[in-house]
N, C-alpha and C. Protein backbone atom coordinates (compact mmCIF):
# COMPACT_ATOMS: atom_id res chain seq x y z
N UNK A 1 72.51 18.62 -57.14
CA UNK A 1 71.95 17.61 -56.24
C UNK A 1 72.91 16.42 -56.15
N UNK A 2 73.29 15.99 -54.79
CA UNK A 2 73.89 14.78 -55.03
C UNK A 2 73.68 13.72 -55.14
N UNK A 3 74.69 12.23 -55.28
CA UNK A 3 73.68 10.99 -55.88
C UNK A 3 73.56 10.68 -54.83
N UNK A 4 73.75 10.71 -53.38
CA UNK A 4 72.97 9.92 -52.72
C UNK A 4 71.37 10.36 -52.23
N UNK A 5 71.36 11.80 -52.56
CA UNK A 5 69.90 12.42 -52.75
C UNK A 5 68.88 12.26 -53.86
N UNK A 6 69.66 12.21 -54.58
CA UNK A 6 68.95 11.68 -55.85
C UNK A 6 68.67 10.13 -55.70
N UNK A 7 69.18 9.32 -55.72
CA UNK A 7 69.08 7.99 -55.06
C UNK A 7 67.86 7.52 -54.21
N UNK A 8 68.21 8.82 -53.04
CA UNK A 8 66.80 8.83 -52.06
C UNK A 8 65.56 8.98 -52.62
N UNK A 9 65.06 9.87 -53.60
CA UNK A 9 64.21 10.33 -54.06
C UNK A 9 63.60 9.39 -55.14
N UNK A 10 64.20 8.81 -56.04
CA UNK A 10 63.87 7.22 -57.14
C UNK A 10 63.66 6.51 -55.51
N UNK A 11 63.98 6.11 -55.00
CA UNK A 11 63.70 5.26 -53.89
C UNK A 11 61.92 5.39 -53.55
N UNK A 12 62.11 6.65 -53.03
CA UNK A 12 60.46 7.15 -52.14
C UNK A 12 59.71 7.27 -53.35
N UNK A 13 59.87 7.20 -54.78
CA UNK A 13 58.96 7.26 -55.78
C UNK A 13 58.52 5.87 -56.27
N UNK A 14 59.80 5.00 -55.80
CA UNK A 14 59.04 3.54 -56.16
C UNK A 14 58.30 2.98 -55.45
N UNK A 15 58.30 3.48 -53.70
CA UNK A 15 57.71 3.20 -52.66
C UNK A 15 56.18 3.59 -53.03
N UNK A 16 55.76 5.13 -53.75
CA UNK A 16 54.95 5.17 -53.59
C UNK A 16 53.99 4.88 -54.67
N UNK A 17 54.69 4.14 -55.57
CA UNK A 17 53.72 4.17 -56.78
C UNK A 17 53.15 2.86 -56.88
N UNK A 18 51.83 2.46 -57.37
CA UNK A 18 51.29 1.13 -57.34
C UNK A 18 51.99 -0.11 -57.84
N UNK A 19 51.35 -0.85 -56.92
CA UNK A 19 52.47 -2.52 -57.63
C UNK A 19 52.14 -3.09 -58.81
N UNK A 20 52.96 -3.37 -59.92
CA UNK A 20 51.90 -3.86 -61.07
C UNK A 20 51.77 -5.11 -60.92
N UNK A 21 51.00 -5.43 -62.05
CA UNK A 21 50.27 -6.98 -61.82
C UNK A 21 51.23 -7.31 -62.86
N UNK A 22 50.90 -8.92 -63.25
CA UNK A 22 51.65 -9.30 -64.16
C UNK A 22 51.92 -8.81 -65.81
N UNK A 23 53.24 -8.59 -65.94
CA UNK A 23 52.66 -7.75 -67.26
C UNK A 23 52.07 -8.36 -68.70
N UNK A 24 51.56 -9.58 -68.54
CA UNK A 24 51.02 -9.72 -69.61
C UNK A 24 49.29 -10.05 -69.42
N UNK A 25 48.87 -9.07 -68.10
CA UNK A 25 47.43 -9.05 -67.57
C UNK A 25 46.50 -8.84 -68.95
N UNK A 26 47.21 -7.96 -69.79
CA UNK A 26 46.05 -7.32 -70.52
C UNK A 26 45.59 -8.01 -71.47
N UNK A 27 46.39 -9.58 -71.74
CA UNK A 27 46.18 -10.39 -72.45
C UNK A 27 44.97 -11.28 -72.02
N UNK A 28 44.69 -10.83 -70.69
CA UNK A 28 43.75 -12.34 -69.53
C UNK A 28 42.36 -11.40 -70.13
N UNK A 29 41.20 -12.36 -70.26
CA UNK A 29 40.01 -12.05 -70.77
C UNK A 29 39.54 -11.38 -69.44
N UNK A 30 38.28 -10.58 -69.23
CA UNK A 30 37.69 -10.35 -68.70
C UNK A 30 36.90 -11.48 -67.74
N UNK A 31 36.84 -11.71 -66.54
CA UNK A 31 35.79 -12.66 -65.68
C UNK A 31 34.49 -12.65 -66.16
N UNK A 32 33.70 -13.58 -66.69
CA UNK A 32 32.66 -13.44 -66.70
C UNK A 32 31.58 -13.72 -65.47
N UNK A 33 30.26 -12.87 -65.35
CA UNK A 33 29.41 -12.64 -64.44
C UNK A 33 29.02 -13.86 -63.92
N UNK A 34 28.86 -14.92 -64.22
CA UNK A 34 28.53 -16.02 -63.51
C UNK A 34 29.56 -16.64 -62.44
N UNK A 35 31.03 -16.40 -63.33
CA UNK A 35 31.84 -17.27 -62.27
C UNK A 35 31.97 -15.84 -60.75
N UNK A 36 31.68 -14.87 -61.40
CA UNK A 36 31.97 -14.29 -60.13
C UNK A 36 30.87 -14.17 -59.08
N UNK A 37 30.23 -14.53 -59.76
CA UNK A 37 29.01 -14.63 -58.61
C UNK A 37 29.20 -15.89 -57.98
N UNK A 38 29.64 -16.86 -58.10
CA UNK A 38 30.07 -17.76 -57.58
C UNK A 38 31.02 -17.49 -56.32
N UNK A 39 31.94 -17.19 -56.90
CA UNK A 39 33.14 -15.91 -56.52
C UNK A 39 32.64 -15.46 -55.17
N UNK A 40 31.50 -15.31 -55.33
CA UNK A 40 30.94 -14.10 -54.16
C UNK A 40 29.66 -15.19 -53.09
N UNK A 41 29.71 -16.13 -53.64
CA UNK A 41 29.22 -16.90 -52.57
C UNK A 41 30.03 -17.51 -51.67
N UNK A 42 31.12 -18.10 -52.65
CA UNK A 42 32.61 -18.51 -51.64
C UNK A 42 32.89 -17.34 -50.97
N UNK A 43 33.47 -16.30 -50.95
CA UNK A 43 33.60 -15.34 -49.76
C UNK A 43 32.75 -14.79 -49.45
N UNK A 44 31.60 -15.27 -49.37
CA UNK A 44 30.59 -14.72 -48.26
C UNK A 44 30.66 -15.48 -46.94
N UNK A 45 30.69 -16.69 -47.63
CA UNK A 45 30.44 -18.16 -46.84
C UNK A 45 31.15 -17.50 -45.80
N UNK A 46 32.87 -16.92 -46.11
CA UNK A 46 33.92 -16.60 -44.92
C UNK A 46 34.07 -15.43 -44.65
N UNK A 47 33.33 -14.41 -45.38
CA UNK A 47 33.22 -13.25 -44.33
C UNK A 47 31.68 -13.33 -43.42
N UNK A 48 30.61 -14.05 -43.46
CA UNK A 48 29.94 -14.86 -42.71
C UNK A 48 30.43 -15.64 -41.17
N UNK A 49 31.34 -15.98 -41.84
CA UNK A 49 32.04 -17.02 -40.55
C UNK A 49 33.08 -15.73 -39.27
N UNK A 50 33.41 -14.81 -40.45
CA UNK A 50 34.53 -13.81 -39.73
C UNK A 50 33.46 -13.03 -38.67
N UNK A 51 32.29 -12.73 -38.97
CA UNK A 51 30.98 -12.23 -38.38
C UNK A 51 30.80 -13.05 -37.14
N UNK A 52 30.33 -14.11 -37.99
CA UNK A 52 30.25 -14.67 -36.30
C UNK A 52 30.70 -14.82 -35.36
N UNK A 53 32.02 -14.90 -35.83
CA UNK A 53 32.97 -14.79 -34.68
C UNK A 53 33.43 -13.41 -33.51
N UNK A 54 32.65 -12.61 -34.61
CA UNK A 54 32.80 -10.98 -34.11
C UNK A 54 31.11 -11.48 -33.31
N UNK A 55 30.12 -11.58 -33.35
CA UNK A 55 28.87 -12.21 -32.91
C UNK A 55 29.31 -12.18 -31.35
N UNK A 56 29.87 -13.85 -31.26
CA UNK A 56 30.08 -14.05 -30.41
C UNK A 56 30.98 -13.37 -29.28
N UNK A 57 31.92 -12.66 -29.83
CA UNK A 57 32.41 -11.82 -28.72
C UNK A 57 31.77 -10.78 -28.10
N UNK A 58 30.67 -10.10 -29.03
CA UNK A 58 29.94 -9.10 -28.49
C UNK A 58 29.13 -9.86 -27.61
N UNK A 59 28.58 -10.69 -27.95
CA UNK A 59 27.48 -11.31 -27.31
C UNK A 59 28.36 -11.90 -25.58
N UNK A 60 29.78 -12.53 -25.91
CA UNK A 60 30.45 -12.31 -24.25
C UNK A 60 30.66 -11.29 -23.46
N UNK A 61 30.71 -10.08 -24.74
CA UNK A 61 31.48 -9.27 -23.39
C UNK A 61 29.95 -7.82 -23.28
N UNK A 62 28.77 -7.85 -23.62
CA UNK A 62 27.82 -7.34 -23.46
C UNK A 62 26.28 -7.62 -23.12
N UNK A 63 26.49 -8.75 -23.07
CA UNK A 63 25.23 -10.10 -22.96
C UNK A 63 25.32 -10.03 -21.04
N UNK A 64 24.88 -10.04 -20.34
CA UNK A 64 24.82 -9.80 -18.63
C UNK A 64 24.61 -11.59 -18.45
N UNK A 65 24.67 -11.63 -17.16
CA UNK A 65 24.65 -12.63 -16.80
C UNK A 65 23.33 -13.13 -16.76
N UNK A 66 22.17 -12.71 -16.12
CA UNK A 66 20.54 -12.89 -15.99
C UNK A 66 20.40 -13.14 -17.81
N UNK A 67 20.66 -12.25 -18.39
CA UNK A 67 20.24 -12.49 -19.84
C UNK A 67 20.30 -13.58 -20.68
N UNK A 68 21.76 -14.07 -19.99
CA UNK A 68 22.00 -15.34 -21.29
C UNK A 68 21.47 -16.34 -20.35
N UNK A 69 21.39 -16.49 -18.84
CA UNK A 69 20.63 -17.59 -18.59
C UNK A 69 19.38 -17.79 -18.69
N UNK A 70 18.33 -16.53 -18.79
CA UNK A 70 17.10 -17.06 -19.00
C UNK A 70 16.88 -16.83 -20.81
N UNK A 71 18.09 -16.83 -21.53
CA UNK A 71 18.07 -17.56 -23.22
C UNK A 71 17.40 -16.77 -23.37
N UNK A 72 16.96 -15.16 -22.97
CA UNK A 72 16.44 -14.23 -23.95
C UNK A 72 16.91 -14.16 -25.38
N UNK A 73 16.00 -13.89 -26.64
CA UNK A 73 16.13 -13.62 -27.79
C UNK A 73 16.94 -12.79 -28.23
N UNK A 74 16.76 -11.51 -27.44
CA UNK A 74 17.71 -10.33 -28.24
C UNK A 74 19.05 -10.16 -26.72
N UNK A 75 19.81 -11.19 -26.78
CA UNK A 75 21.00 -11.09 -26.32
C UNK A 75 21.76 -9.57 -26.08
N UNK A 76 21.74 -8.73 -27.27
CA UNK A 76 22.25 -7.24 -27.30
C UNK A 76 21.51 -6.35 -27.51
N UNK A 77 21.52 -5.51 -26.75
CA UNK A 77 20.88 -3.99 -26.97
C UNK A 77 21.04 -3.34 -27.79
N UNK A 78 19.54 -2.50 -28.23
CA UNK A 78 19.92 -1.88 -29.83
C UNK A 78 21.00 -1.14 -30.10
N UNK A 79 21.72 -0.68 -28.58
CA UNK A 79 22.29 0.22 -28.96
C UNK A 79 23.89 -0.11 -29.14
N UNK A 80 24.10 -1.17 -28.76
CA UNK A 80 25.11 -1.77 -28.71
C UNK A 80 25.42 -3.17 -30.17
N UNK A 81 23.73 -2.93 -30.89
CA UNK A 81 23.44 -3.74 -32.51
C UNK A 81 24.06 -2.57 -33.50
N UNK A 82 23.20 -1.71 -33.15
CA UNK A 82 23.59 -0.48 -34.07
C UNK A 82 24.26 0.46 -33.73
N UNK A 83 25.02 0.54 -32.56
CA UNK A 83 26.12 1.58 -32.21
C UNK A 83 27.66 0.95 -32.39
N UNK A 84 27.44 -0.62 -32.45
CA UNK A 84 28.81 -1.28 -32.32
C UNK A 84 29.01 -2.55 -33.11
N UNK A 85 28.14 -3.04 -33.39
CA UNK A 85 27.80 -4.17 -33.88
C UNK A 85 27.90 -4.19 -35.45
N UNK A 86 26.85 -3.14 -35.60
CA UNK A 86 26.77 -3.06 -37.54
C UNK A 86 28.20 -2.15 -38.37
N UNK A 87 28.40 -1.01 -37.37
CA UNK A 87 29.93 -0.18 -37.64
C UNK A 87 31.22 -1.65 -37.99
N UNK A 88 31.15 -2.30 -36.89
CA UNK A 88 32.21 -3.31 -36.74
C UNK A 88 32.55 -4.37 -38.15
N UNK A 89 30.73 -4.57 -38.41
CA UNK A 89 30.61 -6.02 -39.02
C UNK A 89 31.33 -4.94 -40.93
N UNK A 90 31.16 -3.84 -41.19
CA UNK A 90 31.24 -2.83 -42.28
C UNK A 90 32.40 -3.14 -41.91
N UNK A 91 33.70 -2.58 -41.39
CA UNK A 91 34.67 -2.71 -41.02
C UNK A 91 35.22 -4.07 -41.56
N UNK A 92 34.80 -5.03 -41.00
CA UNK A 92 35.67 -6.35 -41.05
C UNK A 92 35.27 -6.91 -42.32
N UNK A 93 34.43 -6.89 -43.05
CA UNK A 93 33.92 -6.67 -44.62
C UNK A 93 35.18 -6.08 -45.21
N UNK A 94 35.04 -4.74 -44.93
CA UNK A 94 35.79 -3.85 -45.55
C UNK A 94 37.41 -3.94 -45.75
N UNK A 95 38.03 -4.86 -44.80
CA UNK A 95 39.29 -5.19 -43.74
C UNK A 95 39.73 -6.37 -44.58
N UNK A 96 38.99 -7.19 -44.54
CA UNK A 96 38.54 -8.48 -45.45
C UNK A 96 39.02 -8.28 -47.20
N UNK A 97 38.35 -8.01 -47.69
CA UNK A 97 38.57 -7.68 -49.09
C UNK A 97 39.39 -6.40 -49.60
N UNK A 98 39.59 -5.55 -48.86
CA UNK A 98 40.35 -4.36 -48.72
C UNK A 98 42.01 -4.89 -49.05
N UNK A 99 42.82 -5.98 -47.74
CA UNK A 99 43.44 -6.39 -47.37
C UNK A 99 44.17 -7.89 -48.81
N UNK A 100 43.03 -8.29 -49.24
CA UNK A 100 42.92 -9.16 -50.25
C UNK A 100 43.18 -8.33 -51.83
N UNK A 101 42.61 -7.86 -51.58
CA UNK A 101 42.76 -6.89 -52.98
C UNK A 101 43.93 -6.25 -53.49
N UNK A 102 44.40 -5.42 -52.34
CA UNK A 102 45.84 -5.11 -52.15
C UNK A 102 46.88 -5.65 -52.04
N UNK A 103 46.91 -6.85 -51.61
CA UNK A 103 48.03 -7.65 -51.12
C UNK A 103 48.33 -8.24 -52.64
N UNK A 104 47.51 -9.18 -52.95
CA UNK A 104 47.46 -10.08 -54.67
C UNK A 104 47.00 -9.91 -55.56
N UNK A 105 45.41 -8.90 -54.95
CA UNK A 105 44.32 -8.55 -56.01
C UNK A 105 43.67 -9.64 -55.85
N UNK A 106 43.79 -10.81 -55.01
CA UNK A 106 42.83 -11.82 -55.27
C UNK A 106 41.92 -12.09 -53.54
N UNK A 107 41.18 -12.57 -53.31
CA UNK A 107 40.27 -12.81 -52.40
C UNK A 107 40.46 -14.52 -52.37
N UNK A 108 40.11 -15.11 -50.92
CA UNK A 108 40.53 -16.70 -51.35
C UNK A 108 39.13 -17.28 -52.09
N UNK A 109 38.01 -16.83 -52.46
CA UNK A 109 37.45 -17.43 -53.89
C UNK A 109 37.94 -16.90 -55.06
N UNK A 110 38.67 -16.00 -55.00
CA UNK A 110 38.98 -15.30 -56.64
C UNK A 110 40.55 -16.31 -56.58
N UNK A 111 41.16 -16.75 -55.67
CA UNK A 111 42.48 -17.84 -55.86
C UNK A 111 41.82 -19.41 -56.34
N UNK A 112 40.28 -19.32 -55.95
CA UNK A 112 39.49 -20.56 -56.19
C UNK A 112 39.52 -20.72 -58.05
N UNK A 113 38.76 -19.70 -58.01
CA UNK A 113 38.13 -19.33 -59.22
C UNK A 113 39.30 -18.71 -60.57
N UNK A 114 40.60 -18.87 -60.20
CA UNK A 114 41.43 -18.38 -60.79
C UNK A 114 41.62 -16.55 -61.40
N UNK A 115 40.74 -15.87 -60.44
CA UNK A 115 40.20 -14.04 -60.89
C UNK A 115 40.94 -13.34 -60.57
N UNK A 116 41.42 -12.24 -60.64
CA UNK A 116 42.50 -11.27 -59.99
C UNK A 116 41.33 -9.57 -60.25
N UNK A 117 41.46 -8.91 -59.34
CA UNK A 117 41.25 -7.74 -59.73
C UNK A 117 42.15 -6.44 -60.26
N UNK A 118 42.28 -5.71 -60.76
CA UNK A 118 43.11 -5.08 -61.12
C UNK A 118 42.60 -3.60 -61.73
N UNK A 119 43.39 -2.13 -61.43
CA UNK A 119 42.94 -1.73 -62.08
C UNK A 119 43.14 -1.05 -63.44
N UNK A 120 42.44 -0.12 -64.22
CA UNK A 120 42.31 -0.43 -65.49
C UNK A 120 44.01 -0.03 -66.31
N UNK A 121 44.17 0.70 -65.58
CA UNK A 121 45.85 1.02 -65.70
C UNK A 121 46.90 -0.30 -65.56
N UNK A 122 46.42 -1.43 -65.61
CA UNK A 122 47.28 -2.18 -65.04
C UNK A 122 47.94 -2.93 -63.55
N UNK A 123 47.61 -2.12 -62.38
CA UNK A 123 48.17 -2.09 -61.37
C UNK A 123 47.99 -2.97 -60.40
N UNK A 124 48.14 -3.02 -59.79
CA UNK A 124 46.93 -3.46 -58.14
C UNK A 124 46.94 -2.55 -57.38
N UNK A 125 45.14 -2.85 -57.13
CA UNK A 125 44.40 -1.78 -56.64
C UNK A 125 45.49 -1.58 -55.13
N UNK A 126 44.99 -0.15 -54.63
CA UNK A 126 45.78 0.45 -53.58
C UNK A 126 44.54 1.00 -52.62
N UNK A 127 44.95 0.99 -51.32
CA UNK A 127 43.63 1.09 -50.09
C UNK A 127 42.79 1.98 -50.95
N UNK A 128 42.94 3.13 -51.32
CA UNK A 128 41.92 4.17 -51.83
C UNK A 128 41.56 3.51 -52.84
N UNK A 129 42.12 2.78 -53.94
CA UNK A 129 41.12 1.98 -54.77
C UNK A 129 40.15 0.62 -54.19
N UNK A 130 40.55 0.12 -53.03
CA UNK A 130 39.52 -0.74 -52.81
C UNK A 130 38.62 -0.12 -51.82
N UNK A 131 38.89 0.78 -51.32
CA UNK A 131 37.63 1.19 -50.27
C UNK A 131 36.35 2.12 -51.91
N UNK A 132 36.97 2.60 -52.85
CA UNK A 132 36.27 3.59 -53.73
C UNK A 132 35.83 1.51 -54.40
N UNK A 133 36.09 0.92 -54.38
CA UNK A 133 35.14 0.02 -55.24
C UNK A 133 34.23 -1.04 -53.61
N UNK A 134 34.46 -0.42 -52.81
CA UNK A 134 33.87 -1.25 -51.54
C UNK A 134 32.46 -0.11 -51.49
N UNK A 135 32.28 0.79 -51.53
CA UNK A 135 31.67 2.16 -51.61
C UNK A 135 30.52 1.96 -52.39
N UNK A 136 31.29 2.14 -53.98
CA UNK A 136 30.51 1.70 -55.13
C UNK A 136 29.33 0.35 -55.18
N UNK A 137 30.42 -0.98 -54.36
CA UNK A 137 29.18 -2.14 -54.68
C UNK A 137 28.42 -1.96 -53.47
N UNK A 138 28.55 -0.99 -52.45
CA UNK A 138 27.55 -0.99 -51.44
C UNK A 138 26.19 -0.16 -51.67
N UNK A 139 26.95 0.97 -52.73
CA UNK A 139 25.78 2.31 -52.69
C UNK A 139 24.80 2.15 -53.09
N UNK A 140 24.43 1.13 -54.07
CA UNK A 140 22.98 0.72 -54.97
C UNK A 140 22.32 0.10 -53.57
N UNK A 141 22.35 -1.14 -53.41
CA UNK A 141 21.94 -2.04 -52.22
C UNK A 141 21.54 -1.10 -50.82
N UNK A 142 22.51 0.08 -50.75
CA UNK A 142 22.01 0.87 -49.19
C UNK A 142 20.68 1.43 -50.05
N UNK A 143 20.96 2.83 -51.45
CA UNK A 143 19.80 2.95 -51.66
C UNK A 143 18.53 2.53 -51.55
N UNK A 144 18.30 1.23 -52.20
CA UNK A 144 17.31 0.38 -52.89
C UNK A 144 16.70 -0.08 -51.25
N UNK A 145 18.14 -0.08 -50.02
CA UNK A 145 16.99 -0.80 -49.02
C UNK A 145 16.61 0.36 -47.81
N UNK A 146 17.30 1.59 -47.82
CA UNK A 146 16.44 2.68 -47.72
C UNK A 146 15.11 3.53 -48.12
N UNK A 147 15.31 3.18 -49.92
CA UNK A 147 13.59 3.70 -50.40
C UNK A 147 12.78 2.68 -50.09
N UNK A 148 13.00 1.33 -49.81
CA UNK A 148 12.32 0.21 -49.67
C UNK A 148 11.55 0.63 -47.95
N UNK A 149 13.05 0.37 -47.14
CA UNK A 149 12.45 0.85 -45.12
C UNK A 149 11.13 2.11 -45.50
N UNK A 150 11.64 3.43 -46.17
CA UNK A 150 10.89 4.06 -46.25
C UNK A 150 8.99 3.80 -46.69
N UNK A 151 9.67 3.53 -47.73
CA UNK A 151 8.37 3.27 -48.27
C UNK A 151 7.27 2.24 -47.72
N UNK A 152 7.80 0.83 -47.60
CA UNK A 152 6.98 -0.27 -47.26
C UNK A 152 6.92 0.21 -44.81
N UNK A 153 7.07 1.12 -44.65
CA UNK A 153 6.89 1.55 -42.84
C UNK A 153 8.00 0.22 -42.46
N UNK A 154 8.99 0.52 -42.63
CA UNK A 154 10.07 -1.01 -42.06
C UNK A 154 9.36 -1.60 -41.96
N UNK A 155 9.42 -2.18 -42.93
CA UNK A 155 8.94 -3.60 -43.26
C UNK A 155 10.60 -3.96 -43.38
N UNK A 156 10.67 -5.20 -42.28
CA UNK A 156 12.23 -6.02 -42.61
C UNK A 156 12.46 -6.99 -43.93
N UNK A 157 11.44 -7.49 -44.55
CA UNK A 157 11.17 -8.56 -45.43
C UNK A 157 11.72 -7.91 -46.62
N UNK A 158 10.53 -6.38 -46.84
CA UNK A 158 10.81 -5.43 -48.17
C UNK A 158 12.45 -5.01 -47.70
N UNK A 159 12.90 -4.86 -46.92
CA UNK A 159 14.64 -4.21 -47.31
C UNK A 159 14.94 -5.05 -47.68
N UNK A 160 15.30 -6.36 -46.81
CA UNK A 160 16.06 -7.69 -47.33
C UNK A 160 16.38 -7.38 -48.59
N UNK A 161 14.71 -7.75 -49.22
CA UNK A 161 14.66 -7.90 -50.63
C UNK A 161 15.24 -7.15 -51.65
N UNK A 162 15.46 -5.73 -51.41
CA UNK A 162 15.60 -4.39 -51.78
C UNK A 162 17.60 -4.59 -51.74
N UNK A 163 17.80 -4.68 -50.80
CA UNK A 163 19.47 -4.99 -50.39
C UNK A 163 19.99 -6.12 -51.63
N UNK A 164 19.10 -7.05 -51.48
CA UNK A 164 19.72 -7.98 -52.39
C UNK A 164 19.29 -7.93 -54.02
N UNK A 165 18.43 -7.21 -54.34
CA UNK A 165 17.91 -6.39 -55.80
C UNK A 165 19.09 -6.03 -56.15
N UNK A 166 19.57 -4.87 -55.23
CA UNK A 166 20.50 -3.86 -55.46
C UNK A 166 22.00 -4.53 -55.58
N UNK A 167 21.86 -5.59 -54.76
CA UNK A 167 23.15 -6.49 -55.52
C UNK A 167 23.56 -7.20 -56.93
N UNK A 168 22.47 -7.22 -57.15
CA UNK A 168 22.05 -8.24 -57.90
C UNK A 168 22.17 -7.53 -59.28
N UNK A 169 21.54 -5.86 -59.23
CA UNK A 169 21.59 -5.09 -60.17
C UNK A 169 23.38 -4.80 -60.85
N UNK A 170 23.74 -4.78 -59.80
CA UNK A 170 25.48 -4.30 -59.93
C UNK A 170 26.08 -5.63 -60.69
N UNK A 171 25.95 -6.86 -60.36
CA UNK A 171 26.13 -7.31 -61.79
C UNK A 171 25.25 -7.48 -62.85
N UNK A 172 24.20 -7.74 -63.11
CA UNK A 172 23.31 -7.51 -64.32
C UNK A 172 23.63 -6.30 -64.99
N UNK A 173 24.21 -5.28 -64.50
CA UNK A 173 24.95 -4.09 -65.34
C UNK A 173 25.35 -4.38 -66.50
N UNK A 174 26.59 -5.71 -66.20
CA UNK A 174 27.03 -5.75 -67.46
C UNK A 174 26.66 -6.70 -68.33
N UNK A 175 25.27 -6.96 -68.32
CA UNK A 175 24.48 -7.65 -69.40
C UNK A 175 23.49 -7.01 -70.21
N UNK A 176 23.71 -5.72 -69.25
CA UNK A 176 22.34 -4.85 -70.15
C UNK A 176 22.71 -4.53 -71.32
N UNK A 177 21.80 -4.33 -72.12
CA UNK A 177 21.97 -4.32 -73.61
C UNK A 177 22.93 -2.32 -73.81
N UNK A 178 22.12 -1.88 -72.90
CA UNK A 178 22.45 -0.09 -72.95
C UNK A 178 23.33 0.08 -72.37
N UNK A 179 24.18 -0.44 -71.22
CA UNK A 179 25.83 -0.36 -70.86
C UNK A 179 26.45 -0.99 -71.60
N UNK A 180 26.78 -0.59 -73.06
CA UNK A 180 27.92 -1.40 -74.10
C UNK A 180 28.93 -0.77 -73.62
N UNK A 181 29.21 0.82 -73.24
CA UNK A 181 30.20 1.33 -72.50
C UNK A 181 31.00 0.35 -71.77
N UNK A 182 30.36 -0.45 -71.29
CA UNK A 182 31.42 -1.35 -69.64
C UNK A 182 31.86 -2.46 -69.61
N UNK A 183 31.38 -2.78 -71.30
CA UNK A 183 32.16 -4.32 -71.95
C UNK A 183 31.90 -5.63 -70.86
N UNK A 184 30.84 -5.74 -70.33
CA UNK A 184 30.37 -6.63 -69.53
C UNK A 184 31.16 -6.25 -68.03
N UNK A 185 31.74 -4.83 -67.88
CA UNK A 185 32.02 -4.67 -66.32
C UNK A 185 31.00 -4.48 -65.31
N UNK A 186 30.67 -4.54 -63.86
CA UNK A 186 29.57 -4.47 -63.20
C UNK A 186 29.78 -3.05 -62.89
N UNK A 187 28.71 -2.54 -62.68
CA UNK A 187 28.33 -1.85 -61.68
C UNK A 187 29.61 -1.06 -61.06
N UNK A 188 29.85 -1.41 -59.98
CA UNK A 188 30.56 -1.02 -59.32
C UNK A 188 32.56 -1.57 -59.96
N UNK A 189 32.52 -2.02 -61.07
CA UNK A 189 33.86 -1.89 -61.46
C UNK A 189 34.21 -0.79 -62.55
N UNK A 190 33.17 -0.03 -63.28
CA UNK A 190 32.74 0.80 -63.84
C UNK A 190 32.96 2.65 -62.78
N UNK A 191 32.22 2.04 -61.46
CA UNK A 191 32.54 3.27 -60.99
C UNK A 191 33.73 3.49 -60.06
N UNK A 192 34.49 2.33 -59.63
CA UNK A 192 35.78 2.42 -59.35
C UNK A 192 36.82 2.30 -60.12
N UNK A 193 36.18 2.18 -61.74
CA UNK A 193 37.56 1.98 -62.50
C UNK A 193 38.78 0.68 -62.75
N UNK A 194 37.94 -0.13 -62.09
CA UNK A 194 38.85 -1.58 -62.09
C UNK A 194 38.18 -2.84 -62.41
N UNK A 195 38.74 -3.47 -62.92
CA UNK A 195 37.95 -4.51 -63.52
C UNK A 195 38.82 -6.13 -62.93
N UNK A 196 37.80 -7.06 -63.19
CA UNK A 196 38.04 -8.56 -62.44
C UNK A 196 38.49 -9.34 -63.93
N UNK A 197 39.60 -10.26 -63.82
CA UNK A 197 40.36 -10.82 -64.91
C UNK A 197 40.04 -12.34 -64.68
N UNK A 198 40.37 -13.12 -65.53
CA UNK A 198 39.87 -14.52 -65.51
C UNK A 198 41.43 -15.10 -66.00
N UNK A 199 42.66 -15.62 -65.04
CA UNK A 199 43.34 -16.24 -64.88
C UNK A 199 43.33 -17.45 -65.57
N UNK A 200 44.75 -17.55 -66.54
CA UNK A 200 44.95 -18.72 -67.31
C UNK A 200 44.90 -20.03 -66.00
N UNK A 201 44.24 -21.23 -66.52
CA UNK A 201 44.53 -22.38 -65.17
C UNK A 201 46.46 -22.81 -65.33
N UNK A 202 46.85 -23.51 -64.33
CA UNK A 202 48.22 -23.62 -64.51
C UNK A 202 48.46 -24.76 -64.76
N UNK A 203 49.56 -24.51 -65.90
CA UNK A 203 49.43 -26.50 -66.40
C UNK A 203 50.49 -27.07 -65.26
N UNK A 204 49.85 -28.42 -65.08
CA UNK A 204 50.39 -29.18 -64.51
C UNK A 204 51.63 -30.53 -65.18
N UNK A 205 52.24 -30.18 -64.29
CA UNK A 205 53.66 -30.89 -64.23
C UNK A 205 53.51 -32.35 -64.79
């Protein structure tokens, strides 16, 4: 084999292998559950805001003219709520933290909060690791507000409630006394395999 083939090949192997994080990550404690719930109100606040902004475009370019002037309530058609609307809003969620994760491992509340995600190998996570932990913190919450629709005849009040149980459960995971397995990991860092780090603060100059 020659070296400029060989050359090629160390090349396309560094390309494809994950980026590591800093190497003295394994020294950074684990995040604890409170600050990240915090964590998760700051980027809600702005994937909230990224929504609306997706809102409003649907609502320009599918909203008729008669409609928005006589200020009807339901601006969009169901089919255009749930054929285009809810697919989209999953998406830009997904796009959102997907994009964040990969790039630094951090989200701009986890740059707040000083957190990095990473996974347990060391690395930063890679698209297939953040969509498999985007998956994970969704699957409890869809459950919980599916047996809920079912059960209570859609009732909108009982899913809510059920959606946000099921959030809620994914971190309380790692307080339960019977997951000693997950060393205070949630839920869903347990079933994607990656866990959230708590960043030394940086001394100042």
């Amino acid at each position: 084999m020659s070296r400029k083939s060989s050359t090629f090949q160390s090349k396309q192997r560094q390309k494809k292998s994950p980026t590591p994080v800093a190497s003295n990550s394994s020294e950074f404690p684990r995040a604890g559950i409170s600050v990240r719930l915090m964590c998760l109100i700051y980027d809600g606040l702005l994937v909230i805001a990224l929504l609306a902004v997706l809102n409003v475009i649907l609502i320009a370019l599918f909203t008729s003219g008669s409609a928005a002037t006589a200020q009807e309530v339901e601006l969009l058609s169901a089919d255009i709520r749930y054929g285009l609307q809810f697919p989209a809003s999953v998406l830009i969620t997904f796009g959102f933290y997907g994009y964040c994760w990969t790039r630094s491992g951090q989200t701009l509340g986890m740059q707040t909060w000083r957190l990095e995600l990473t996974r347990r190998d060391g690395h930063r996570p890679r698209w297939s690791d953040a969509l498999k932990r985007f998956l994970a913190a969704c699957l409890l919450p869809a459950l919980c507000g599916m047996l809920a629709w079912v059960l209570q005849d859609a009732n909108s009040k009982a899913f809510g409630f059920s959606v946000l149980l099921g959030f809620a459960v994914n971190y309380i995971w790692g307080w339960l006394p019977l997951t000693g397995l997950s060393h205070g990991r949630c839920l869903h860092d347990v079933m994607s395999d990656t866990e959230v780090l708590r960043l030394p603060a940086k001394k100042s100059r």
